[in-house]
N, C-alpha and C. Protein backbone atom coordinates (compact mmCIF):
# COMPACT_ATOMS: atom_id res chain seq x y z
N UNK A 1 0.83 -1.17 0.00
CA UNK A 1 0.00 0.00 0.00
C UNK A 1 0.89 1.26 0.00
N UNK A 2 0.90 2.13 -0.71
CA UNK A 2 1.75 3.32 -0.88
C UNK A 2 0.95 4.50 0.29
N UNK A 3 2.00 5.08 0.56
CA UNK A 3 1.73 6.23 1.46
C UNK A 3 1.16 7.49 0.95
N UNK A 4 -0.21 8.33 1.36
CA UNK A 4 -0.51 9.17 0.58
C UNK A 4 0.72 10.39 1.13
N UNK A 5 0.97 11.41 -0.11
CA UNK A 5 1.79 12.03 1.00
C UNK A 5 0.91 13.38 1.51
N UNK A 6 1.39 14.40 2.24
CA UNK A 6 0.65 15.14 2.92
C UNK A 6 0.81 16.32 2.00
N UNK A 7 -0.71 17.34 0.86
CA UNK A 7 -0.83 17.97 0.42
C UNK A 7 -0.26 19.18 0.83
N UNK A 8 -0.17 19.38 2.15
CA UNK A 8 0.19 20.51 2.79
C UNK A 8 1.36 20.41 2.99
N UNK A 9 2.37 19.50 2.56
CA UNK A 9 4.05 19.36 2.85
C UNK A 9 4.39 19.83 1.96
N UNK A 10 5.53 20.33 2.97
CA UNK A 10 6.70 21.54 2.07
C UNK A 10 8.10 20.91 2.09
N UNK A 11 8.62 20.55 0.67
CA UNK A 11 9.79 20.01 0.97
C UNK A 11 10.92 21.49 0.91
N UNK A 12 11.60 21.35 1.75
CA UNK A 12 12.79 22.96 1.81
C UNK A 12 14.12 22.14 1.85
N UNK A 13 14.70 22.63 0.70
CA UNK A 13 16.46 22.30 0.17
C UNK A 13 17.07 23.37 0.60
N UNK A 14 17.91 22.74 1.87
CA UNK A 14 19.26 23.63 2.26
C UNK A 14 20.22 23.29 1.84
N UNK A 15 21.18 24.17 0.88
CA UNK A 15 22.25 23.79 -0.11
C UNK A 15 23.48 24.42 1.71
N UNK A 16 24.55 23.17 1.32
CA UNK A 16 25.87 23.56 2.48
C UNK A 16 26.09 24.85 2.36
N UNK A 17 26.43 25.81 1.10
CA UNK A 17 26.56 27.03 1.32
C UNK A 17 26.03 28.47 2.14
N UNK A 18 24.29 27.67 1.79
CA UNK A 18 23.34 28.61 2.90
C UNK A 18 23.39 28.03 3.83
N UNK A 19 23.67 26.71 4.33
CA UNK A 19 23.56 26.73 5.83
C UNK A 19 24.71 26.71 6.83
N UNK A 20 25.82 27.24 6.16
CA UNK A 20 26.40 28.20 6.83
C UNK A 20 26.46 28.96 7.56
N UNK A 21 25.36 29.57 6.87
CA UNK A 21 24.69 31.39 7.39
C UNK A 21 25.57 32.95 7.14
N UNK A 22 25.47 33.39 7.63
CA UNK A 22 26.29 34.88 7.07
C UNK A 22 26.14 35.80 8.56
N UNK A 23 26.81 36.09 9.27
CA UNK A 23 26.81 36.68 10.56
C UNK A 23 26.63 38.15 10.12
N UNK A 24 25.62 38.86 11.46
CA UNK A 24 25.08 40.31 10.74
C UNK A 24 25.09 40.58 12.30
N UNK A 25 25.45 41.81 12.19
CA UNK A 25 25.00 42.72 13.71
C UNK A 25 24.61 44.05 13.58
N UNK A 26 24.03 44.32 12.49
CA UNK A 26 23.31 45.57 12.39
C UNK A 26 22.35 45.29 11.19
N UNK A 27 21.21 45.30 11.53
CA UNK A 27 20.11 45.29 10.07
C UNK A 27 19.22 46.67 9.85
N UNK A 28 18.87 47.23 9.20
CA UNK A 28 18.68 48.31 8.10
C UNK A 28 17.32 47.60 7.46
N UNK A 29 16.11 48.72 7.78
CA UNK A 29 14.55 47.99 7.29
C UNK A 29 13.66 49.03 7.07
N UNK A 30 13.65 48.93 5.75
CA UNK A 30 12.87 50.28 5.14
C UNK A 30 11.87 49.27 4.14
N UNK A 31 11.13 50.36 4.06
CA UNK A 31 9.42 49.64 3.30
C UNK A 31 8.54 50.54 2.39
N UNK A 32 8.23 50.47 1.12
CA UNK A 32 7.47 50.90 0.30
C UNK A 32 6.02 50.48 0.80
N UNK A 33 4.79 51.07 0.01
CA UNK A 33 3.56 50.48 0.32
C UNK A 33 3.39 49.17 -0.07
N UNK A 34 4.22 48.32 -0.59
CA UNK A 34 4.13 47.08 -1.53
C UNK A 34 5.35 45.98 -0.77
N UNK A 35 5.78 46.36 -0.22
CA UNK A 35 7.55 45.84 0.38
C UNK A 35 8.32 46.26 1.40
N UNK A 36 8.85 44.83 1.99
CA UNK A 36 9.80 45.61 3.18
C UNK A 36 11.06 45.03 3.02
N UNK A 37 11.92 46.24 3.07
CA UNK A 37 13.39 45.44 3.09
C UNK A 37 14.34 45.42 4.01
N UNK A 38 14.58 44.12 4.21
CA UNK A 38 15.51 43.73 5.20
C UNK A 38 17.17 43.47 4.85
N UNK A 39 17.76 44.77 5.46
CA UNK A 39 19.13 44.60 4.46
C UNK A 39 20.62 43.79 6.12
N UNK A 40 20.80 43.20 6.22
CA UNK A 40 21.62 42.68 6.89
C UNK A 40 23.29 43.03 6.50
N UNK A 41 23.77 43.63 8.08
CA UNK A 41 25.03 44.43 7.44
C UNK A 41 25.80 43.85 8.35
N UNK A 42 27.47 43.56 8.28
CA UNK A 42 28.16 43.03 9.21
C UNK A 42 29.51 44.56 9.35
N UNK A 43 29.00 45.01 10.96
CA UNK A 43 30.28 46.27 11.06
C UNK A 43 30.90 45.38 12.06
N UNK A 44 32.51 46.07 11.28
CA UNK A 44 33.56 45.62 11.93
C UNK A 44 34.34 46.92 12.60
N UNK A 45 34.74 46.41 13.84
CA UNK A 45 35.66 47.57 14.77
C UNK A 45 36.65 48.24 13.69
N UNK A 46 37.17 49.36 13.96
CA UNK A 46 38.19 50.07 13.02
C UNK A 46 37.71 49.94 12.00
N UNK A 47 36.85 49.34 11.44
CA UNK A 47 36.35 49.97 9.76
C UNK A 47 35.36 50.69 9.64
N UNK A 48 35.70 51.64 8.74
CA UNK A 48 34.82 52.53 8.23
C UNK A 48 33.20 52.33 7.73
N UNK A 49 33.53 51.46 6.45
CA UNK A 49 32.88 50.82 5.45
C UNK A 49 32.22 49.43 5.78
N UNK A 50 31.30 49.28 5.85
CA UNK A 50 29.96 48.19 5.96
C UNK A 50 29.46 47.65 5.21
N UNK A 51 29.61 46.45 4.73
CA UNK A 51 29.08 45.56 3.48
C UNK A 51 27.25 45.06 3.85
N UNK A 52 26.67 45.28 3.09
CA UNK A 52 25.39 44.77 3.20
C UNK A 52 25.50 43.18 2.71
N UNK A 53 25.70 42.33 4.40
CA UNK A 53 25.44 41.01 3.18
C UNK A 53 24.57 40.05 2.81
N UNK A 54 23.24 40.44 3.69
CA UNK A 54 22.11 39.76 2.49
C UNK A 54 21.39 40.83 2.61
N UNK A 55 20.55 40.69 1.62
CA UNK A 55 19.08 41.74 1.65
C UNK A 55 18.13 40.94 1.24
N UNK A 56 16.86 40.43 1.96
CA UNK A 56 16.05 40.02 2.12
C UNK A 56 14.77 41.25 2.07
N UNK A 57 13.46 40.67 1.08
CA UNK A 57 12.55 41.35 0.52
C UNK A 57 11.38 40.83 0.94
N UNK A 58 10.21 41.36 1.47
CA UNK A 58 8.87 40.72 2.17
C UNK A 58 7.76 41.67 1.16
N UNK A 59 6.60 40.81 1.40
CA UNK A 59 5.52 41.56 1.16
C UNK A 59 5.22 41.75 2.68
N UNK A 60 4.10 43.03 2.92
CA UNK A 60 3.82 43.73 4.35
C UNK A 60 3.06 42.31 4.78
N UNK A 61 2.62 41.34 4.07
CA UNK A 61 1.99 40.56 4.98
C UNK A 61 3.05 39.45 5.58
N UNK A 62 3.72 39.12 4.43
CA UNK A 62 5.13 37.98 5.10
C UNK A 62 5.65 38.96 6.14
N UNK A 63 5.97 40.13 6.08
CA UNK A 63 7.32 40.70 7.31
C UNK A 63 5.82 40.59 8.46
N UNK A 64 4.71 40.88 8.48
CA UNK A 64 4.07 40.62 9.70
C UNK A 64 4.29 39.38 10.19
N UNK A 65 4.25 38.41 9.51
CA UNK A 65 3.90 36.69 9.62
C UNK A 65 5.52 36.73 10.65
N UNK A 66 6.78 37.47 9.64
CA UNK A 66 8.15 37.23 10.31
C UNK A 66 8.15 37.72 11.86
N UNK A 67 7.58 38.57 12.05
CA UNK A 67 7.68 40.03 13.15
C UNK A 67 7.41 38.76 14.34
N UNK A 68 5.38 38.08 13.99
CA UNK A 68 4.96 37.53 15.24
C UNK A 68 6.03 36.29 15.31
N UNK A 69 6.60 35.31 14.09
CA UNK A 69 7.25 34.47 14.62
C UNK A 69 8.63 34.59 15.29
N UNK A 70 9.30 36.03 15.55
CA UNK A 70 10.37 36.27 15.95
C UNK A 70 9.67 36.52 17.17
N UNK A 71 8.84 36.87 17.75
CA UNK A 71 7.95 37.56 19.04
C UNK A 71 7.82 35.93 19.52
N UNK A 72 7.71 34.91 18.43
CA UNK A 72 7.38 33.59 19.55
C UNK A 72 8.52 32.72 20.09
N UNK A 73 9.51 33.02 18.92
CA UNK A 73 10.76 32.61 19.29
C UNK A 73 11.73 33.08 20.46
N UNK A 74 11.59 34.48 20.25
CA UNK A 74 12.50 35.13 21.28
C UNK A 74 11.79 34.49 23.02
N UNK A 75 10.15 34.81 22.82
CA UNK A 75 9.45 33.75 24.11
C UNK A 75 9.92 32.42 24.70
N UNK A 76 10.26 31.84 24.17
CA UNK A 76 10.89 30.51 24.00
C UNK A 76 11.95 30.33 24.41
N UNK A 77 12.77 31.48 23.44
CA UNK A 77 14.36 31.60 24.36
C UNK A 77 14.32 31.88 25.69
N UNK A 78 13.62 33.02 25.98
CA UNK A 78 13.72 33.84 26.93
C UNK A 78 13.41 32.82 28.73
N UNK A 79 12.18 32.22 27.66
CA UNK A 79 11.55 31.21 28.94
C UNK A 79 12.87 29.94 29.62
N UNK A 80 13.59 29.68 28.76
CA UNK A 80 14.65 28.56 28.92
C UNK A 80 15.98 29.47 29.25
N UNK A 81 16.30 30.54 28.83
CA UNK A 81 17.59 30.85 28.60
C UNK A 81 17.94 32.45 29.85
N UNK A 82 16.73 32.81 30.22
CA UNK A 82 16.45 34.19 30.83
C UNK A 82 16.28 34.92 30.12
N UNK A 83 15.94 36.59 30.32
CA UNK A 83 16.05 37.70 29.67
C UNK A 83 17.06 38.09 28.53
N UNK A 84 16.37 38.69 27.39
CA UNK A 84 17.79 38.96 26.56
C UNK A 84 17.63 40.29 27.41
N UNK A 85 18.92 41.11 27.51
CA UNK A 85 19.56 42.41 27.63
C UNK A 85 19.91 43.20 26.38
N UNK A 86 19.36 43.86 26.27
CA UNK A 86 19.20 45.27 24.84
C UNK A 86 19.68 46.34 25.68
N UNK A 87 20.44 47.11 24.80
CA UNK A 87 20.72 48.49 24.30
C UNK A 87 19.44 49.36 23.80
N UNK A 88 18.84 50.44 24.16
CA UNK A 88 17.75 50.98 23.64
C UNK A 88 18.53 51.52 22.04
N UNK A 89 19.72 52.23 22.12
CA UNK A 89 20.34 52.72 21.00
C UNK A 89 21.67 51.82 20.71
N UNK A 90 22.07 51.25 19.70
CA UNK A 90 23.76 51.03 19.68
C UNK A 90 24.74 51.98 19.82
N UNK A 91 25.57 51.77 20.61
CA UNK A 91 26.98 53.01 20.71
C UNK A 91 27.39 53.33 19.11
N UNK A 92 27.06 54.28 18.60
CA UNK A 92 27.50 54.26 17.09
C UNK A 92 28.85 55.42 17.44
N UNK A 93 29.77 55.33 16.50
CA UNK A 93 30.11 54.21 16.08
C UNK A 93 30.52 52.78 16.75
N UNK A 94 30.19 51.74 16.43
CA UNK A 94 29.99 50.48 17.60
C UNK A 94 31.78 50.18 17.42
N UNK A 95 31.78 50.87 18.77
CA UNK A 95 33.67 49.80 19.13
C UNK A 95 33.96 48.98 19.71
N UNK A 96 32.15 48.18 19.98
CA UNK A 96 32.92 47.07 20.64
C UNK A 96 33.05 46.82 22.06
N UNK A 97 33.61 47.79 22.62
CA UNK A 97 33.46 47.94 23.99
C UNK A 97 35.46 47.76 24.16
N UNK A 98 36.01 47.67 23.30
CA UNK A 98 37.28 47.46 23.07
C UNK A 98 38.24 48.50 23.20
N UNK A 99 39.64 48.79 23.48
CA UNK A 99 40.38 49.88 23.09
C UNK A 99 40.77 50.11 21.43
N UNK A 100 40.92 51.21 20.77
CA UNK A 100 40.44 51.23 19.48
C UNK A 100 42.24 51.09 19.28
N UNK A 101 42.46 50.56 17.75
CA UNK A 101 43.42 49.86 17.65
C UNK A 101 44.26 50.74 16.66
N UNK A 102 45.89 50.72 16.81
CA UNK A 102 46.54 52.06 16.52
C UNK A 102 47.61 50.73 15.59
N UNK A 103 47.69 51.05 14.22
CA UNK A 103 49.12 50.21 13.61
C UNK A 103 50.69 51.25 14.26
């Protein structure tokens, strides 16, 4: 007897390269009436210059769908792991908390 499979299954291919991931500590999110964009930037101490390295694109209803599932996740963490601790603003320029570095 063959297995029906489930209409509502989603098969999702993670290629080794994306699941990697790409480390970001500053994201950048601006939105048209049609779109929101999520630009992911990685700043480094002593540099100037900031590479955007992914940019990710929503319709206003996906970035809602994203918003509540980051609101259920962070719950989750929070419940197992304690409180995260935020910064209301980042120290811009962000150094880190480091002594700044002289050649």
């Amino acid at each position: 007897m063959e297995e029906q499979q489930n209409e509502n299954q989603l098969n999702i291919e993670l290629s080794e390269e994306i699941a990697e991931g790409i480390f970001s500590n500053l994201a950048i999110i601006t939105h048209s009436n049609t779109e929101f964009v999520l630009d992911f930037i990685r700043v480094m101490p002593g540099i100037p210059k900031a590479k955007v390295k992914s940019r990710i694109i929503l319709t206003p209803e996906h970035a809602k769908r994203l918003l509540s599932a980051l609101e259920d996740n962070i719950q989750k963490f929070e419940n197992v792991n304690g409180r995260i601790k935020t910064q209301e603003e980042p120290p811009f320029p962000m150094g880190f908390g480091g002594p700044t570095a002289q050649a």
